[in-house]
Protein backbone atom coordinates (compact mmCIF):
# COMPACT_ATOMS: atom_id res chain seq x y z
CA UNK A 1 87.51 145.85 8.09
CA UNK A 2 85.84 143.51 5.40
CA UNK A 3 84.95 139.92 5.89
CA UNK A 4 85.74 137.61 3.41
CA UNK A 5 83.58 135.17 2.05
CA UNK A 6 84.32 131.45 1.43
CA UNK A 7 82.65 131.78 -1.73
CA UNK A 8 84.42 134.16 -3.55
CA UNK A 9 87.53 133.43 -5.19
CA UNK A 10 91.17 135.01 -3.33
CA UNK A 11 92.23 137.63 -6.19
CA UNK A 12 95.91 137.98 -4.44
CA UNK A 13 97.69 135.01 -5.40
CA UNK A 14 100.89 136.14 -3.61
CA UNK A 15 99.21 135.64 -0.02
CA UNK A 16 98.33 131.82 -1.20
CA UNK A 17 101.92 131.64 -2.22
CA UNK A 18 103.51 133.32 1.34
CA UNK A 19 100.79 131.15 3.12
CA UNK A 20 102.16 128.08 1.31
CA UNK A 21 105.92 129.06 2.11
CA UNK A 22 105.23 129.52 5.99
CA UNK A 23 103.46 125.78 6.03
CA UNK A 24 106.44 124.81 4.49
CA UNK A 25 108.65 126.41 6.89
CA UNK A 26 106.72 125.32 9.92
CA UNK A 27 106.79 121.38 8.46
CA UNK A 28 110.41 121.58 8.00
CA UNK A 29 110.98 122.83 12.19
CA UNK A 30 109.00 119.96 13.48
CA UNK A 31 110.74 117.21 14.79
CA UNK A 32 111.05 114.19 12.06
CA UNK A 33 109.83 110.65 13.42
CA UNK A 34 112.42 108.27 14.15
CA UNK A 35 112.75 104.55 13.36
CA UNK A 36 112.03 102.94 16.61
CA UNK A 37 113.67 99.75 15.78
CA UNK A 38 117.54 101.25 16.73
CA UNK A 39 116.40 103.26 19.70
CA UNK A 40 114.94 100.37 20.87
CA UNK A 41 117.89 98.58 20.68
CA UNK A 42 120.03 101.07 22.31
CA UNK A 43 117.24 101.11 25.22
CA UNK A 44 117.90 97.51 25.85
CA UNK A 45 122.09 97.28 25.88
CA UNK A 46 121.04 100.23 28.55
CA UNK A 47 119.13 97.72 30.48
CA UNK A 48 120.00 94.00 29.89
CA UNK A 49 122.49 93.22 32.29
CA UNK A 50 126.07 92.59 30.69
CA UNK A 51 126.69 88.77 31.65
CA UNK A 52 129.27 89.96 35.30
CA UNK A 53 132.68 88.30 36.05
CA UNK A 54 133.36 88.60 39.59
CA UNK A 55 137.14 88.98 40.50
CA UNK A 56 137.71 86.79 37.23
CA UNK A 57 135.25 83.91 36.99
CA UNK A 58 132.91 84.28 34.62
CA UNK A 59 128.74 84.40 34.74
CA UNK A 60 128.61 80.66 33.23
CA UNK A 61 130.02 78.99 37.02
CA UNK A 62 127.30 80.63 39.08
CA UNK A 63 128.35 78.49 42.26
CA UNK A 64 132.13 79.54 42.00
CA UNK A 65 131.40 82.82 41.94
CA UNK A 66 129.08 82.27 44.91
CA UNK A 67 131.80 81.44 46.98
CA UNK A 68 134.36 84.42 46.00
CA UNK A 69 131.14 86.68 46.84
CA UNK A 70 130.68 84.41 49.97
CA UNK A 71 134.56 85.44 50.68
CA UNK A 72 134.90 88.83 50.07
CA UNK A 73 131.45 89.45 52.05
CA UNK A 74 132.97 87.75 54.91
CA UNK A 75 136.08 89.67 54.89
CA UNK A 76 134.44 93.51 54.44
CA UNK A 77 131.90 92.41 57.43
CA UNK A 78 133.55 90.22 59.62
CA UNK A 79 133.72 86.46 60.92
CA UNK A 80 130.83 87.70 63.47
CA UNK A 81 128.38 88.79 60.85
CA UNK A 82 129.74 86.50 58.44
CA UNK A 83 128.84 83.29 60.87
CA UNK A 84 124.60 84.58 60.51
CA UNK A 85 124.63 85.88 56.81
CA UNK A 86 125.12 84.41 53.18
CA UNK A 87 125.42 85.58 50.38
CA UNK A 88 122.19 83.82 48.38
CA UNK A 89 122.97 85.41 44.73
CA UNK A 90 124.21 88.38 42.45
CA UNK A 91 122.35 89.96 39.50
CA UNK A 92 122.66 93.01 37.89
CA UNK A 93 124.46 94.47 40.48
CA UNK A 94 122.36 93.69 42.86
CA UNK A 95 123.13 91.31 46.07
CA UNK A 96 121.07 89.13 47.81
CA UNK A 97 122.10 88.07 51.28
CA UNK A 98 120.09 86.38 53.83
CA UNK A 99 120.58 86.87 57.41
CA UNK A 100 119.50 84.33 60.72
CA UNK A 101 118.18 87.34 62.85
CA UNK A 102 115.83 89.99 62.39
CA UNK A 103 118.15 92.74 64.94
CA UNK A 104 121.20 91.81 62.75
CA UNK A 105 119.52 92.53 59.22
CA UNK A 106 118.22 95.60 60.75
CA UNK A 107 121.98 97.02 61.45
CA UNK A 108 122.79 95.50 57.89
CA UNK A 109 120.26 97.75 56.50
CA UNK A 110 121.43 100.78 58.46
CA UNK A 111 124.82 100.20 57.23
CA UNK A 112 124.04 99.26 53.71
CA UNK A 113 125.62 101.91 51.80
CA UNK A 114 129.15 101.65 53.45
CA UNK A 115 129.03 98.24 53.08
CA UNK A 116 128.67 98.57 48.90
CA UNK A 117 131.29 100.74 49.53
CA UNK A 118 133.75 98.75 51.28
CA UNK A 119 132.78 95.92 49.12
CA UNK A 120 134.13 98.33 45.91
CA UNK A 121 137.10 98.47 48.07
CA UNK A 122 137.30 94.60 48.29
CA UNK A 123 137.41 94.45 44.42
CA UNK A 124 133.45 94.68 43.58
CA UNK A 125 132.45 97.77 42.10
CA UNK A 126 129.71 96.29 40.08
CA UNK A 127 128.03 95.84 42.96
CA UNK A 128 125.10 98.75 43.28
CA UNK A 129 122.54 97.29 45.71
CA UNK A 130 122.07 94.58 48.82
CA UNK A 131 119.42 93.58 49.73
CA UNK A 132 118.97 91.32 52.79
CA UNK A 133 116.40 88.67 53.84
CA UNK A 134 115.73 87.19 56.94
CA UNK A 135 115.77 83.02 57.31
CA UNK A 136 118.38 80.50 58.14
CA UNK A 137 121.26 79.86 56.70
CA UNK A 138 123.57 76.69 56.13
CA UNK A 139 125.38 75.87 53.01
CA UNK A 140 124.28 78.81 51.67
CA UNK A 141 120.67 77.38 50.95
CA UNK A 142 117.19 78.77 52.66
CA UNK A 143 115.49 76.29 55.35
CA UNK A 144 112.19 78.55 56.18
């Protein structure tokens, strides 16, 4: 086997040429960079919460649609747990109810995923996550 040396000249010009054609090859397999400006964009209408109309009224009356979440809470859990718990807010599918006693939040929790499912059943199937807190509750604001 010989060695070549870097200082001598290649005589075959068609290995430079097949050497040149498999770079090109090679460059034209990899994957091309994309702009990130429109991924980007697509990454965020993923993300950003659409604005959510619950059972009709829209994401701009915050307090009305308080009070239909208020109602259809009470009716999938009962006047019983309805009397301790409010619902505080909804956001991106998430909601936030706060509950008087730590032993009823605790069988809240337990139950949590039939109660997003009965509340689907009620007419919210936006509605992904609850997550409770523990405090007092009167006119649906937080005295802690």
């Amino acid at each position: 086997m010989t060695s070549l040396d870097p200082r001598q000249p290649i005589g075959d010009l068609r290995l430079v040429r097949k050497c040149a054609f498999l770079d090109e090859e090679r460059a034209s397999r990899r994957p091309q960079p994309k702009l990130v400006g429109g991924f980007l964009d697509k990454i965020m209408r993923q993300v950003r919460p659409a604005a959510v109309r619950v059972d009709g009224v829209p994401a701009s009356q915050p307090g009305r649609q308080l009070d239909v979440l208020q109602a259809k809470w009470s009716e999938t859990v009962g006047a019983p747990i309805a009397n301790v718990s409010r619902v505080t807010s909804y956001r991106g599918g998430v909601l936030m109810v706060i509950v008087k006693t730590a032993s009823v939040r605790t069988e809240l929790e337990f139950a949590r995923r039939h109660l997003i499912e009965a509340l689907a059943e009620q007419g919210l199937p936006g509605v992904h996550e609850i997550r409770f807190r523990t405090g007092t509750t009167s006119m649906g604001k937080v005295d802690r």
